[in-house]
N, C-alpha and C. Protein backbone atom coordinates (compact mmCIF):
# COMPACT_ATOMS: atom_id res chain seq x y z
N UNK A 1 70.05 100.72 -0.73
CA UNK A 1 68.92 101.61 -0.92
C UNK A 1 69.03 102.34 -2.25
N UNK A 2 70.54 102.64 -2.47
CA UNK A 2 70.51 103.82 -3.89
C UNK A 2 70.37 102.21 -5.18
N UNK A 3 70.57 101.47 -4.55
CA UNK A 3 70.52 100.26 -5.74
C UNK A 3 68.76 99.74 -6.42
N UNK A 4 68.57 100.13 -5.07
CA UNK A 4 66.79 99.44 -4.96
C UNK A 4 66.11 100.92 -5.84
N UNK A 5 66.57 102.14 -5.35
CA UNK A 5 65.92 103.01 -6.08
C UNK A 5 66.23 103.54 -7.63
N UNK A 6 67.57 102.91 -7.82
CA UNK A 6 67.64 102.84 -9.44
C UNK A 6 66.71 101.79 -10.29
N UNK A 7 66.77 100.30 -9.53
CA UNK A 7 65.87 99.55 -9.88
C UNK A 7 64.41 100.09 -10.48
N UNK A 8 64.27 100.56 -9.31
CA UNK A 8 63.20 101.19 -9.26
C UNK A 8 62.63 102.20 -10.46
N UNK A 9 63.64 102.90 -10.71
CA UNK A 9 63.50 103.91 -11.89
C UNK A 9 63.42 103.31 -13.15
N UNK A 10 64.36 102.11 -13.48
CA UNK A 10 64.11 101.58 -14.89
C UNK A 10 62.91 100.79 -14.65
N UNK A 11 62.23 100.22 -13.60
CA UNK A 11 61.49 99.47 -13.99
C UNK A 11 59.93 100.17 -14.35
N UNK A 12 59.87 101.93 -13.70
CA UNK A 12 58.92 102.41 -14.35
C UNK A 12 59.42 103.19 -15.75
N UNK A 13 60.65 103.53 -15.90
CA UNK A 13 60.93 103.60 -17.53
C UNK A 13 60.49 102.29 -18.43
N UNK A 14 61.00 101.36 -18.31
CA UNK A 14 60.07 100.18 -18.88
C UNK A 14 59.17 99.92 -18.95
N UNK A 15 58.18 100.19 -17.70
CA UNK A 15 56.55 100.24 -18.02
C UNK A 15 56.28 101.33 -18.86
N UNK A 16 56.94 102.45 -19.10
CA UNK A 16 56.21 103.58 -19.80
C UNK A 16 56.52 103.42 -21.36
N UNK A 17 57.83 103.06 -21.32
CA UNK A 17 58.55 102.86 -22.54
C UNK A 17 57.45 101.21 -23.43
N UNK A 18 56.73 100.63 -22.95
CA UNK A 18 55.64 99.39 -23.16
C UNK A 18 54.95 100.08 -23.34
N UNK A 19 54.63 100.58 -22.35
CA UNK A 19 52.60 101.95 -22.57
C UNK A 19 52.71 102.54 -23.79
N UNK A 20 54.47 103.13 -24.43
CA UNK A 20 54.00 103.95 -25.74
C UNK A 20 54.39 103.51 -26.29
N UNK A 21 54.47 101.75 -26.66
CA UNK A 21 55.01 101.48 -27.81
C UNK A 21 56.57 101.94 -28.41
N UNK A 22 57.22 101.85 -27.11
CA UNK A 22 58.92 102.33 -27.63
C UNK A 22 59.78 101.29 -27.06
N UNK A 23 60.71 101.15 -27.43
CA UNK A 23 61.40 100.23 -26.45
C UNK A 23 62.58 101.17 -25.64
N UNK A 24 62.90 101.28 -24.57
CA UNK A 24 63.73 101.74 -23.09
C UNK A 24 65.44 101.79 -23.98
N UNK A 25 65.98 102.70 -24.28
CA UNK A 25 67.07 102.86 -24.56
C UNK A 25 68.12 103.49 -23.74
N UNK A 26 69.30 104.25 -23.79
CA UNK A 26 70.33 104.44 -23.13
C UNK A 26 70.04 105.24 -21.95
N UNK A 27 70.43 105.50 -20.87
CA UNK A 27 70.75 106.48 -19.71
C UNK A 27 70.87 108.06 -20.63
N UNK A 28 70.50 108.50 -20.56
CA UNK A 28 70.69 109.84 -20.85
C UNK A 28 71.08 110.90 -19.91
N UNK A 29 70.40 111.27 -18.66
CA UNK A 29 71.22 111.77 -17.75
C UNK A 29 70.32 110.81 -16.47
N UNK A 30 71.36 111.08 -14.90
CA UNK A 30 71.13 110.53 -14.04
C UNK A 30 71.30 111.35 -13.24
N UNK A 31 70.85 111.29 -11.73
CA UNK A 31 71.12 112.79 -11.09
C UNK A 31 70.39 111.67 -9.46
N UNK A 32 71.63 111.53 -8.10
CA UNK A 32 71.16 111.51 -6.84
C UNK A 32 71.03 112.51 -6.05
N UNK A 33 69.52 112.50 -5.96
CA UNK A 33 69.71 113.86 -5.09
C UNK A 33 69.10 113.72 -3.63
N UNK A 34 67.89 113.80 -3.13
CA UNK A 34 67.91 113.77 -1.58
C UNK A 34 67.84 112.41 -0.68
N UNK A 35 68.42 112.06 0.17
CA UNK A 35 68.86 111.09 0.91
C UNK A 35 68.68 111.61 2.37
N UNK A 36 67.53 110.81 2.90
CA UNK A 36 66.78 111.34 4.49
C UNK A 36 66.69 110.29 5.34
N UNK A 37 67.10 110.51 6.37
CA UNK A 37 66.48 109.27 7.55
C UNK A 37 66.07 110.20 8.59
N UNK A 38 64.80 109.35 8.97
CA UNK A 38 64.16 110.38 10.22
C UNK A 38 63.34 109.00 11.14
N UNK A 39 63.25 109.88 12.22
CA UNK A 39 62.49 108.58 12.84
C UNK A 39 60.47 108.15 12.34
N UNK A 40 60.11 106.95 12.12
CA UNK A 40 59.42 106.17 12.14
C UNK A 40 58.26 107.66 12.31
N UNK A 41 58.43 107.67 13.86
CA UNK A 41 57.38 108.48 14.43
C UNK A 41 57.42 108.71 16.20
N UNK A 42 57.34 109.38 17.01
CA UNK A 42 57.63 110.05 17.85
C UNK A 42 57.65 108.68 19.44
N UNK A 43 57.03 107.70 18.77
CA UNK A 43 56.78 106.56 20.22
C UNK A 43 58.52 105.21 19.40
N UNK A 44 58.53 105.29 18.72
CA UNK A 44 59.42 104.27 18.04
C UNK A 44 60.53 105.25 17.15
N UNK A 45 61.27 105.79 18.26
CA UNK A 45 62.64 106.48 17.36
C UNK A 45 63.84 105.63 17.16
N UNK A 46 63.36 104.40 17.33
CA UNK A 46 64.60 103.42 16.96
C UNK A 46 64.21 102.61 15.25
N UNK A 47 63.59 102.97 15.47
CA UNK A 47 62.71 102.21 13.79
C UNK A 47 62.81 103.75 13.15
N UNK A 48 63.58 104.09 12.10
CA UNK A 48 63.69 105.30 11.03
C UNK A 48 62.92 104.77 9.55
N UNK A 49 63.01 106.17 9.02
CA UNK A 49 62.73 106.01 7.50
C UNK A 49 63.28 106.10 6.86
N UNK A 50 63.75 105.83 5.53
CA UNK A 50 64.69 106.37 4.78
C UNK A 50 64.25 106.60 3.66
N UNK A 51 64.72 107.58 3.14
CA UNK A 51 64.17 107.67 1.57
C UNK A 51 65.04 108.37 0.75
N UNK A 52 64.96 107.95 -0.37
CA UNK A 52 66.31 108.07 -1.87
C UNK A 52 65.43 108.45 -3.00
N UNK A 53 66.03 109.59 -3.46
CA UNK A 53 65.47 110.01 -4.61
C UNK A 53 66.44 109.93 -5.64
N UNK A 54 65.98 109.07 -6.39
CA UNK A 54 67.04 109.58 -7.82
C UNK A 54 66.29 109.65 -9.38
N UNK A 55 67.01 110.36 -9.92
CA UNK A 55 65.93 110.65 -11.20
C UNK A 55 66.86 110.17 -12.70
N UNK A 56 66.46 109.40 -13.10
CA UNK A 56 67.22 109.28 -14.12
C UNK A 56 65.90 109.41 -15.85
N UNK A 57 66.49 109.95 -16.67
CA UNK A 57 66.15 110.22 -18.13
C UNK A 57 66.62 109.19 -18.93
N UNK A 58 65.66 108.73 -19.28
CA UNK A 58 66.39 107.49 -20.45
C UNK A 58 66.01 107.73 -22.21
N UNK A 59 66.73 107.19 -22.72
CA UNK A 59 66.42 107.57 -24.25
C UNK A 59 65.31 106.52 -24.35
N UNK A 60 64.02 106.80 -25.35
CA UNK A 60 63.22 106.28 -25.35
C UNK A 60 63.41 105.93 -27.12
N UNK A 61 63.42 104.75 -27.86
CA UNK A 61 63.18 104.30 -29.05
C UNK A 61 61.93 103.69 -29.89
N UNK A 62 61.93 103.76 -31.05
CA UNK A 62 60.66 103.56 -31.82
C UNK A 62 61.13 101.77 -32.30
């Protein structure tokens, strides 16, 4: 999950880093922060959710 949501982060740094004409450079800072599982919803408490936040800053180049 923390793998899928780093994915996740460069691949909208890369779309943005395209949108302005820069190309996606180094990690600059990275930071995991909330990590939740709860159930689905009140009829199916065997099916949970999970959710990962992580935020990472990347250097952006010309």
């Amino acid at each position: 999950m923390i793998e899928e949501a780093t994915k996740n982060a460069r691949n909208a740094a890369e779309k943005f880093a395209i949108d302005s004409n820069s190309k996606l450079g180094k990690i600059k800072r990275a930071n995991q922060g909330q990590f939740t599982i709860s159930d689905r919803d009140p009829n199916t408490p065997y099916i949970k959710t999970i959710r990962v936040v992580t935020t990472v800053d990347y250097y952006l180049e010309d």
